[in-house]
N, C-alpha and C. Protein backbone atom coordinates (compact mmCIF):
# COMPACT_ATOMS: atom_id res chain seq x y z
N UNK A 1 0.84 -1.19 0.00
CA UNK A 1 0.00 0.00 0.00
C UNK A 1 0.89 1.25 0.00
N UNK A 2 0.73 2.33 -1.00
CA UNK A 2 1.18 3.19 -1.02
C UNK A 2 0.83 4.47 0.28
N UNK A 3 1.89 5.10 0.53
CA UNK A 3 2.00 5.49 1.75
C UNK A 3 1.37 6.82 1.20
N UNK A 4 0.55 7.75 2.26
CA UNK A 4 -0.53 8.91 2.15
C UNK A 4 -0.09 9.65 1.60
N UNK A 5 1.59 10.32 2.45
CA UNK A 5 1.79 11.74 2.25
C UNK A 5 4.00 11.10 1.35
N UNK A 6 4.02 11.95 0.78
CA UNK A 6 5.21 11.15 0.35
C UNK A 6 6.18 12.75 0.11
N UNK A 7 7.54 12.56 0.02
CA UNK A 7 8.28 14.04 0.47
C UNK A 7 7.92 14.95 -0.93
N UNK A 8 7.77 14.12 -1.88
CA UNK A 8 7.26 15.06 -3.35
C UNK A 8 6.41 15.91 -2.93
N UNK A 9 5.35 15.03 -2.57
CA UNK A 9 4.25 15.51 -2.46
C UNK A 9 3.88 16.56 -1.36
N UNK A 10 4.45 16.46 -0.35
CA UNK A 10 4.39 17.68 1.10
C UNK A 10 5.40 18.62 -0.12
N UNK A 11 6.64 18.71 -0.43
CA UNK A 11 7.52 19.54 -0.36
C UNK A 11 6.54 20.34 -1.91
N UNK A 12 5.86 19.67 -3.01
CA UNK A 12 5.08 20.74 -3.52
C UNK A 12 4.17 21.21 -2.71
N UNK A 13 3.19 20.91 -1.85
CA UNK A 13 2.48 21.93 -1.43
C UNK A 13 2.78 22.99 -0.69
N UNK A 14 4.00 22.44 -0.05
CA UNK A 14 5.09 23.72 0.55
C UNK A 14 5.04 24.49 -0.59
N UNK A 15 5.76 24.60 -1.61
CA UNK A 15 6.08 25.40 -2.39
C UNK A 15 4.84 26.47 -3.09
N UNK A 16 3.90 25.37 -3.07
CA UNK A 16 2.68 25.91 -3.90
C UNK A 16 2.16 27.10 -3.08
N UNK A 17 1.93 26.58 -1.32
CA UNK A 17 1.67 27.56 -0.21
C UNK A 17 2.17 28.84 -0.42
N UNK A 18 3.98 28.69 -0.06
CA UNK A 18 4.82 29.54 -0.33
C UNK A 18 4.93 30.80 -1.35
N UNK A 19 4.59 29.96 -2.88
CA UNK A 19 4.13 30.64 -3.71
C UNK A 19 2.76 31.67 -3.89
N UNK A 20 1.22 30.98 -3.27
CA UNK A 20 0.43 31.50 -3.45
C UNK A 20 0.50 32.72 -2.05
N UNK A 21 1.35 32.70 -0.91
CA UNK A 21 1.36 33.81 0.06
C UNK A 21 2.46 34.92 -0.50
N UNK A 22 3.14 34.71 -1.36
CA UNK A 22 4.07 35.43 -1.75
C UNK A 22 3.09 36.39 -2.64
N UNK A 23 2.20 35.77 -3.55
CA UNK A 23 1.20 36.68 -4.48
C UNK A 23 0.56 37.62 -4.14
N UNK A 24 -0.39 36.73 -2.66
CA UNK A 24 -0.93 37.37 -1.80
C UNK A 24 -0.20 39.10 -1.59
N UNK A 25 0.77 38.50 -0.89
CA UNK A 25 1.48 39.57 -0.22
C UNK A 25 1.64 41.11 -1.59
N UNK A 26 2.21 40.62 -2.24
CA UNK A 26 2.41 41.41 -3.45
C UNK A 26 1.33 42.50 -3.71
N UNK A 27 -0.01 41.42 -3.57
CA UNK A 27 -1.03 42.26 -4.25
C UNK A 27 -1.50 42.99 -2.82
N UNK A 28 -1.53 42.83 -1.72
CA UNK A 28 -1.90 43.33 -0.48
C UNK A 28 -0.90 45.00 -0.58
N UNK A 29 1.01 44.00 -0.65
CA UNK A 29 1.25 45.78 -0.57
C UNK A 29 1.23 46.60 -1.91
N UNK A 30 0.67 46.31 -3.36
CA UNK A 30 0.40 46.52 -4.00
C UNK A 30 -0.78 47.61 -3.24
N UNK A 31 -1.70 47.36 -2.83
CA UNK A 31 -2.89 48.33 -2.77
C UNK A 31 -2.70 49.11 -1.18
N UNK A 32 -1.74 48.48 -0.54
CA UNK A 32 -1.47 49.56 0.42
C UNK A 32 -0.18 50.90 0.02
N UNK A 33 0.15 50.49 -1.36
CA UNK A 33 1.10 51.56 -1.62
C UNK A 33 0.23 52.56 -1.50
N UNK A 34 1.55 53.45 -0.62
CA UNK A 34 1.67 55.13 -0.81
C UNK A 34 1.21 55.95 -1.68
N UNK A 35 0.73 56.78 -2.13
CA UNK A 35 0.48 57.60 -3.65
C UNK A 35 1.36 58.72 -3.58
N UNK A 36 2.74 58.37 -4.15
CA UNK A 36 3.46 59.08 -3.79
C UNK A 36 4.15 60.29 -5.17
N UNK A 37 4.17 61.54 -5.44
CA UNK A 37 4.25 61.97 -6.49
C UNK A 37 5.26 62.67 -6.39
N UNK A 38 6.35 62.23 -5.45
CA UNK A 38 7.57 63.24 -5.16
C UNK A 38 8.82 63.06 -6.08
N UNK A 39 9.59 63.98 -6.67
CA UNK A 39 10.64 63.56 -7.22
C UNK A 39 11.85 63.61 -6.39
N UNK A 40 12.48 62.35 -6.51
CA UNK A 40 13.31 62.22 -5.18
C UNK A 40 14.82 62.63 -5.64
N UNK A 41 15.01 63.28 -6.87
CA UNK A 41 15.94 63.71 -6.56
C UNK A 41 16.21 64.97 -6.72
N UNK A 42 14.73 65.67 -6.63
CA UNK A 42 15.08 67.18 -5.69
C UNK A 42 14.79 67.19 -4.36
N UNK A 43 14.70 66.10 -3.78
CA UNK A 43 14.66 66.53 -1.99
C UNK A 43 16.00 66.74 -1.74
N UNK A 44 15.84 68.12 -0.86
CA UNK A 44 16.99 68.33 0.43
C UNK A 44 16.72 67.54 1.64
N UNK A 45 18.08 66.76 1.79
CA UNK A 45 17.84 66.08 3.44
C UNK A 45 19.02 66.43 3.86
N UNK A 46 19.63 65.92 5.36
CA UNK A 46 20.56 66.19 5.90
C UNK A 46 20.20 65.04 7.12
N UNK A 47 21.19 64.11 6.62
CA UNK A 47 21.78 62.72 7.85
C UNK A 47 21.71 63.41 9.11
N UNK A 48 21.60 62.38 10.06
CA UNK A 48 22.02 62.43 11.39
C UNK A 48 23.38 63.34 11.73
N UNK A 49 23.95 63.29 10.97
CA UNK A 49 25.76 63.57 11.51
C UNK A 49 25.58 64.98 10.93
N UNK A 50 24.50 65.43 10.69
CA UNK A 50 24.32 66.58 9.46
C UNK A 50 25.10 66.65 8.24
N UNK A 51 25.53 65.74 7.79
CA UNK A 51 25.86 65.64 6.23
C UNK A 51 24.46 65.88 5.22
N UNK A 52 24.65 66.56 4.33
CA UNK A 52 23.85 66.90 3.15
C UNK A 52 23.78 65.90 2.24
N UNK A 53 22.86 65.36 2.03
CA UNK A 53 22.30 63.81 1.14
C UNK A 53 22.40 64.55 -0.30
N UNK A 54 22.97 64.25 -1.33
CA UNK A 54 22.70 64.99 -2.37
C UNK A 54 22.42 63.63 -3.18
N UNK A 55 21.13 64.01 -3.24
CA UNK A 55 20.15 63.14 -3.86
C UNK A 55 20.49 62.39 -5.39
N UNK A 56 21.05 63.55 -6.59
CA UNK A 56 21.67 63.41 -7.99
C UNK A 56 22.95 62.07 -7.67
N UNK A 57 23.54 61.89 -6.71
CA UNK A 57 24.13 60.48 -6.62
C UNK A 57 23.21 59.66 -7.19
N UNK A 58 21.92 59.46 -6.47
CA UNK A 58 21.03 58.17 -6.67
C UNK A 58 20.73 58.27 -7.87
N UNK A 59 21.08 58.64 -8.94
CA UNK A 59 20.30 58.49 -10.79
C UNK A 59 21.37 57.50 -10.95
N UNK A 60 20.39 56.66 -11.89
CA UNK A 60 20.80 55.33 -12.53
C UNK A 60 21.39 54.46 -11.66
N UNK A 61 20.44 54.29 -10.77
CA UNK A 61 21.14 53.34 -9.77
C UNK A 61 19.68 53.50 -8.47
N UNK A 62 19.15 51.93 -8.46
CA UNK A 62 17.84 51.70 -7.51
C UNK A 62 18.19 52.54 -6.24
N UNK A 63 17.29 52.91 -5.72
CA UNK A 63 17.35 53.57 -3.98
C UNK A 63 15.81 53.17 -3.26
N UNK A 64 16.33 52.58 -2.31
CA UNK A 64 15.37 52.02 -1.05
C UNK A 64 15.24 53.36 0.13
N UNK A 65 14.26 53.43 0.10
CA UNK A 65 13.80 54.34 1.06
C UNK A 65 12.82 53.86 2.13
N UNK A 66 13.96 54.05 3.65
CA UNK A 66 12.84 53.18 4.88
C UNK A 66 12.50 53.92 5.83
N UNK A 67 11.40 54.33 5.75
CA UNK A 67 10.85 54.77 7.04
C UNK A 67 10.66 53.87 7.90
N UNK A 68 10.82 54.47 9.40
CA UNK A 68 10.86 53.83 10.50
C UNK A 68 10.96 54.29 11.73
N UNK A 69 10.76 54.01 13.19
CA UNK A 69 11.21 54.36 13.71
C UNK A 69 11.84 53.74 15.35
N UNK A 70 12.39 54.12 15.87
CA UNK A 70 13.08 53.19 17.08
C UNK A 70 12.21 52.96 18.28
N UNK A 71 10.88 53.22 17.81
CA UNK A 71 9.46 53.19 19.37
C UNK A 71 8.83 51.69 18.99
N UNK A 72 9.07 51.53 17.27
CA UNK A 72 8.41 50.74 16.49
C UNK A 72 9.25 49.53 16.65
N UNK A 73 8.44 48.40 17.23
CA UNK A 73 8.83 47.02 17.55
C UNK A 73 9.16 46.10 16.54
N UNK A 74 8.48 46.15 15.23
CA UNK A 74 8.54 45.26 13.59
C UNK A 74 10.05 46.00 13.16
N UNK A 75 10.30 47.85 13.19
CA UNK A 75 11.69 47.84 12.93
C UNK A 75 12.63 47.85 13.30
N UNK A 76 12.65 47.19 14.90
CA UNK A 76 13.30 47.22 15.44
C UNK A 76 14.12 45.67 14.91
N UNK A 77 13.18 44.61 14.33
CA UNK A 77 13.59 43.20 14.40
C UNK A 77 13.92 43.62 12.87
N UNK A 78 13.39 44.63 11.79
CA UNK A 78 13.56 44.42 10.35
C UNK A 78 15.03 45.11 10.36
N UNK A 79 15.84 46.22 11.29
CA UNK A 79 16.74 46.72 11.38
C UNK A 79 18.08 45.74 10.61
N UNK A 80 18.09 44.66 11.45
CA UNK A 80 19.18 43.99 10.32
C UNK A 80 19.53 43.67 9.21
N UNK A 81 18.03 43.19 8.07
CA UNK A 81 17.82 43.39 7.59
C UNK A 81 18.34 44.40 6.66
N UNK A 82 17.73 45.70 7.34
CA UNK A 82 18.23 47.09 6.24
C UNK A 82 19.34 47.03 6.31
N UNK A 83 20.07 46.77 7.33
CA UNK A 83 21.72 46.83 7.58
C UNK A 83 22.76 46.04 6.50
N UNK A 84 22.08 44.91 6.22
CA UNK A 84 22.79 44.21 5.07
C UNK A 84 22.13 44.35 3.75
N UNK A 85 21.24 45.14 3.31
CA UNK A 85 20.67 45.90 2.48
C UNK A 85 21.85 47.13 2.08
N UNK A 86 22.05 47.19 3.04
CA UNK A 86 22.46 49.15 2.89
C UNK A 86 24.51 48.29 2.60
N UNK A 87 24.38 47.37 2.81
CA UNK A 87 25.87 47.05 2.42
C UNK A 87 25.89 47.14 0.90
N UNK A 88 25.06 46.59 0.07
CA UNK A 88 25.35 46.10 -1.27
C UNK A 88 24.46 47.30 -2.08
N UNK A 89 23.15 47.85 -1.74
CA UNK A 89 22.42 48.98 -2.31
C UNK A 89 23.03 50.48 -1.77
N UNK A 90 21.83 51.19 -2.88
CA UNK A 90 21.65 52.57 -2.42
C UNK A 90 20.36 52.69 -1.04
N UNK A 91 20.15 52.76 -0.11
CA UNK A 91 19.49 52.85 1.06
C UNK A 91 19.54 54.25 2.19
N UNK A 92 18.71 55.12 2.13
CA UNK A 92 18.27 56.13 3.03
C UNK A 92 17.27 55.67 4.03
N UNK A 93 17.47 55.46 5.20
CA UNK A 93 16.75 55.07 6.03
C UNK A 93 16.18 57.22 7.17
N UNK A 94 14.57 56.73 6.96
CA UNK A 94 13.77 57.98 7.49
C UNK A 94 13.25 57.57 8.84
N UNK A 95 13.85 57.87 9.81
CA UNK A 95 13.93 57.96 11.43
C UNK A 95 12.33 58.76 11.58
N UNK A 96 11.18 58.60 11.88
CA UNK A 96 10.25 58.95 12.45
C UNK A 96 9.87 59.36 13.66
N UNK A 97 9.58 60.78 13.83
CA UNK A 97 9.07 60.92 15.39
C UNK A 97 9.74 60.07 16.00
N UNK A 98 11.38 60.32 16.35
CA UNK A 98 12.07 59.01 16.58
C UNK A 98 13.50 59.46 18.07
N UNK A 99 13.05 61.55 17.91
CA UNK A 99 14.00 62.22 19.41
C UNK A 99 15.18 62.88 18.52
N UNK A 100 15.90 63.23 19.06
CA UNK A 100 17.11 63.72 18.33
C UNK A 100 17.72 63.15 18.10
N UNK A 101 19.03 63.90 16.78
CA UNK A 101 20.18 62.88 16.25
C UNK A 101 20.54 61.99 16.87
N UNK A 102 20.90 62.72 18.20
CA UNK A 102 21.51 61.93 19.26
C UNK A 102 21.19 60.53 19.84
N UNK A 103 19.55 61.19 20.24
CA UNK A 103 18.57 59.63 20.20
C UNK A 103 19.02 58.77 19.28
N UNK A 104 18.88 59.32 17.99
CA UNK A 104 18.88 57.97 16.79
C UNK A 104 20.62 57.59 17.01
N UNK A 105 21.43 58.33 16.93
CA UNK A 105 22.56 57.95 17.01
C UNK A 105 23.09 56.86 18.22
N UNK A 106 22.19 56.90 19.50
CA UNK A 106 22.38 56.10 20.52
C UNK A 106 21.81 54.66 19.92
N UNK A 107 20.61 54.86 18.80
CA UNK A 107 19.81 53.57 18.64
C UNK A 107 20.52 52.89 18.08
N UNK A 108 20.99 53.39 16.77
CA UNK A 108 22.04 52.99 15.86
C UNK A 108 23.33 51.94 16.07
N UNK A 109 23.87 52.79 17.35
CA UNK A 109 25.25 52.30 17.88
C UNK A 109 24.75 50.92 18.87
N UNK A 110 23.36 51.22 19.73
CA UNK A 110 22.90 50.04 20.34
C UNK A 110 22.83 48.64 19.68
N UNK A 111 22.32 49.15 18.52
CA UNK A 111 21.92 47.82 17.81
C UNK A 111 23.03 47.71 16.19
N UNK A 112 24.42 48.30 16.62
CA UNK A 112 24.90 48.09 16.03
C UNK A 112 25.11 48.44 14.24
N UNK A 113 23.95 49.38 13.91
CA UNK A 113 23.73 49.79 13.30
C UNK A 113 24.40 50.98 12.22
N UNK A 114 24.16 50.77 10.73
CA UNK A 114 25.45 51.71 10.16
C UNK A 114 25.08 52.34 8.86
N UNK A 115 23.77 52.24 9.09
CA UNK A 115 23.51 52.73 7.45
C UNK A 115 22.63 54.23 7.64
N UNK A 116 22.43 54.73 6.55
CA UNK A 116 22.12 56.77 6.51
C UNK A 116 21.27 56.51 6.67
N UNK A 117 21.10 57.33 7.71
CA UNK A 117 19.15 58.02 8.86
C UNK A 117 19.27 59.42 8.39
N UNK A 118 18.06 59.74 8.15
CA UNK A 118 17.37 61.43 8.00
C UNK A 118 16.84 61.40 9.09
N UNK A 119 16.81 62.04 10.30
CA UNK A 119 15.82 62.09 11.26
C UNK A 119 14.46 63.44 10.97
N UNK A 120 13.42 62.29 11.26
CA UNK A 120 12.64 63.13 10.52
C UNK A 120 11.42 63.40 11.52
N UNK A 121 11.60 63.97 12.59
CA UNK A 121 11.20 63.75 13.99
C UNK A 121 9.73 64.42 13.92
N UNK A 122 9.42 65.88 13.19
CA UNK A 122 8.22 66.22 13.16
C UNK A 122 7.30 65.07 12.03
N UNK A 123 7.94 64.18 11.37
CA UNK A 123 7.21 63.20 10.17
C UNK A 123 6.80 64.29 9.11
N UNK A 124 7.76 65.48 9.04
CA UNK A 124 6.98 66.16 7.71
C UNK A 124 7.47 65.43 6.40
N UNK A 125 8.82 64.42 6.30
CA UNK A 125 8.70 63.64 4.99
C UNK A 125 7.72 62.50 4.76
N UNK A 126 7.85 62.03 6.00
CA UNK A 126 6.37 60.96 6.34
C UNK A 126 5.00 61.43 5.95
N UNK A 127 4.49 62.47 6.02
CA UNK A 127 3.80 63.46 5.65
C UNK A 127 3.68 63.22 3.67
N UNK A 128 4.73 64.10 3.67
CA UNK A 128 5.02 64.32 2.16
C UNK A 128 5.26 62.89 1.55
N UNK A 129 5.26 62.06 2.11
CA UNK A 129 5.36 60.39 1.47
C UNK A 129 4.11 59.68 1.46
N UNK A 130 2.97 60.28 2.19
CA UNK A 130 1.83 59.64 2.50
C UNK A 130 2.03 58.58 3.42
N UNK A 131 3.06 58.41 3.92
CA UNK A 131 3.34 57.04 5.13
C UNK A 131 2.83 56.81 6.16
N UNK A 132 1.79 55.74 6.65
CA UNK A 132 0.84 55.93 7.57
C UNK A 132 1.36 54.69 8.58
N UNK A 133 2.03 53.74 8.24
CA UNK A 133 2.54 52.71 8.74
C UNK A 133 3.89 52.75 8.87
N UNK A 134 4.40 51.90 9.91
CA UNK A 134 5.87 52.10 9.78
C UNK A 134 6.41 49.95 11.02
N UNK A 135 7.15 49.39 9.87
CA UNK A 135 8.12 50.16 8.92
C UNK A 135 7.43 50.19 7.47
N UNK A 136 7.93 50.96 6.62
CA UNK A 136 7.53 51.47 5.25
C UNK A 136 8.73 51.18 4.44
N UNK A 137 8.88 50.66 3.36
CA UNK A 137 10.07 50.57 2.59
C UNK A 137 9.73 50.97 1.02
N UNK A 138 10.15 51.95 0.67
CA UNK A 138 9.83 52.68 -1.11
C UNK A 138 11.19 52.42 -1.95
N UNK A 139 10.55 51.36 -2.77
CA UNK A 139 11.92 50.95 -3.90
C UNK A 139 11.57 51.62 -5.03
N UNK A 140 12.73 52.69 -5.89
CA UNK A 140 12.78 53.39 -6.83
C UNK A 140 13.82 52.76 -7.72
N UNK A 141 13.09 52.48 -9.14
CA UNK A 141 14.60 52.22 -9.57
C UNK A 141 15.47 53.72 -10.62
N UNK A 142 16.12 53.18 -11.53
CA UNK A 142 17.31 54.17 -11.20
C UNK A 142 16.62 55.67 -12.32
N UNK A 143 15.45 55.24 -12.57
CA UNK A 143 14.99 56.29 -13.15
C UNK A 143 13.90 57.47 -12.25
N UNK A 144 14.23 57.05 -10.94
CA UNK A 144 13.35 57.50 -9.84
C UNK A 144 12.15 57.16 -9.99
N UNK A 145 11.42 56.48 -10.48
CA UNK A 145 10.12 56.04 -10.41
C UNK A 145 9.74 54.99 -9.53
N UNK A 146 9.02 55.08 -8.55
CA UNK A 146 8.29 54.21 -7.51
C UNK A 146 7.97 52.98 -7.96
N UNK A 147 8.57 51.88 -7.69
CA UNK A 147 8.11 50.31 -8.52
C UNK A 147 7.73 49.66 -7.32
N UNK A 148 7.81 49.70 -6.48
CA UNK A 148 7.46 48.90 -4.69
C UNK A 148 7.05 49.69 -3.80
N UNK A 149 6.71 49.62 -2.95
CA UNK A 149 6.10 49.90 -1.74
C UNK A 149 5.92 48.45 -0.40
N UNK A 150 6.68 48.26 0.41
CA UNK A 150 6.69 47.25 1.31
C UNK A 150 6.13 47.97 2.40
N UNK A 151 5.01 47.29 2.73
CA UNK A 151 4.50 47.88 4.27
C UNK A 151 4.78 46.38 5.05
N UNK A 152 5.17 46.71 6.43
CA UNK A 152 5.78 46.04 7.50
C UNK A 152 6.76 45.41 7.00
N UNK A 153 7.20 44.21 8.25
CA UNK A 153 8.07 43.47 7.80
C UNK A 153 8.72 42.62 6.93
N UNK A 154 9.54 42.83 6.54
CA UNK A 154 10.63 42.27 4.99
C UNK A 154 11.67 41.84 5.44
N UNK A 155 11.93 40.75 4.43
CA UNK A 155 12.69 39.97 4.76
C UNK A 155 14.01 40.45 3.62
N UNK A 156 15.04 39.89 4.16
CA UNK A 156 16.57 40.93 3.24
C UNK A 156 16.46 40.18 1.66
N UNK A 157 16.26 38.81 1.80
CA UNK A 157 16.05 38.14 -0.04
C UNK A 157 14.75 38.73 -0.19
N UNK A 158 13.64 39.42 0.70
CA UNK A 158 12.47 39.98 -0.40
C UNK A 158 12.70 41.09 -0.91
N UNK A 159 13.39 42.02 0.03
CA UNK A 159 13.87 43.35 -0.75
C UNK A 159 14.95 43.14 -1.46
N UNK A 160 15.71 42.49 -1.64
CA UNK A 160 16.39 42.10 -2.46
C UNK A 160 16.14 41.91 -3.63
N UNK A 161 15.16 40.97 -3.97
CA UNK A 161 14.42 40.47 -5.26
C UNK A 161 13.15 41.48 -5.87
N UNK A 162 13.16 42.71 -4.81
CA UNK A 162 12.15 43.82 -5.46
C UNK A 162 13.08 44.70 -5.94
N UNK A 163 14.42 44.92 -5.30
CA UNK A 163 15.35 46.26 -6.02
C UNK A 163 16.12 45.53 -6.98
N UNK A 164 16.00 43.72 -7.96
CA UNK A 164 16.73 43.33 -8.47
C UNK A 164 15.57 43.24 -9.67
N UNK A 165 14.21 43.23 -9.27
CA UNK A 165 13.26 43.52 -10.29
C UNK A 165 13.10 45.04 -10.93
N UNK A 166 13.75 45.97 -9.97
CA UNK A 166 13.32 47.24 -10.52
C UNK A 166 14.43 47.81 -11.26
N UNK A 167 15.54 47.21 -11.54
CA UNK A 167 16.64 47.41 -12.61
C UNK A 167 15.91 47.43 -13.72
């Protein structure tokens, strides 16, 4: 007698699962995207350390943009994540209602952290981004046009495979 469940057979419905929550997901943050009409490479920002972000770097070349902030428990665990993100990409990470440089600079160093924060403490880019959730992640590719929108938590191969789609 042939046996019920056999490893073919579990390991496709794994996959099939896998596959159909991945769609899911897509089309979920598909309709929770932002409506966002900003051109991102005339914003003025200025890092934590007050360095001036000059935005014209980021042409022809994807940029991840993460709002977040250090009160927020999902970015506190997605933090690593961005961290090995921000090794191999272009990545601006947007500090939310999040205290002063200093604050963020204490969060940073706590958790080991090393990649560019805007602190954006009143949320007026949060604001100007339509960002109502956090964490928020906006993938542009290198023509500045908005191709993603990730609301909550992401995993480093999903943003990965959204800033390797938006080439």
């Amino acid at each position: 007698m042939r046996s019920r469940w056999s490893f073919k057979g579990v390991a496709k419905e794994i996959i099939s699962t896998l596959f159909l929550f991945f769609i899911i997901s897509m089309v979920v943050n598909y309709l929770r995207k932002p409506n966002v009409n900003e051109d991102i490479f005339t914003l003025k920002m200025t890092d934590i350390h007050n360095n001036s972000l000059v935005m014209d770097r980021y042409k022809n070349t994807p940029l991840v943009l993460h709002f977040w902030a250090t009160w927020c428990p999902t970015c506190k665990l997605e933090a690593s994540n961005i961290e090995k993100l921000s090794k191999k990409y272009n990545v601006i990470s947007i500090a939310v209602s999040s205290g002063s440089n200093e604050n963020i600079i204490d969060f940073m160093k706590e958790h080991n952290l090393s990649y560019i924060v805007v602190n954006d403490n009143s949320a007026i880019l949060a604001k100007k981004f339509n960002i109502e959730a956090y964490p928020t992640t906006l993938i542009y590719d290198k023509n500045g046009k908005l191709n993603f929108a990730e609301v909550g938590y992401s995993t480093t191969l999903g943003l990965q495979s959204r800033i390797l789609l938006s080439n």
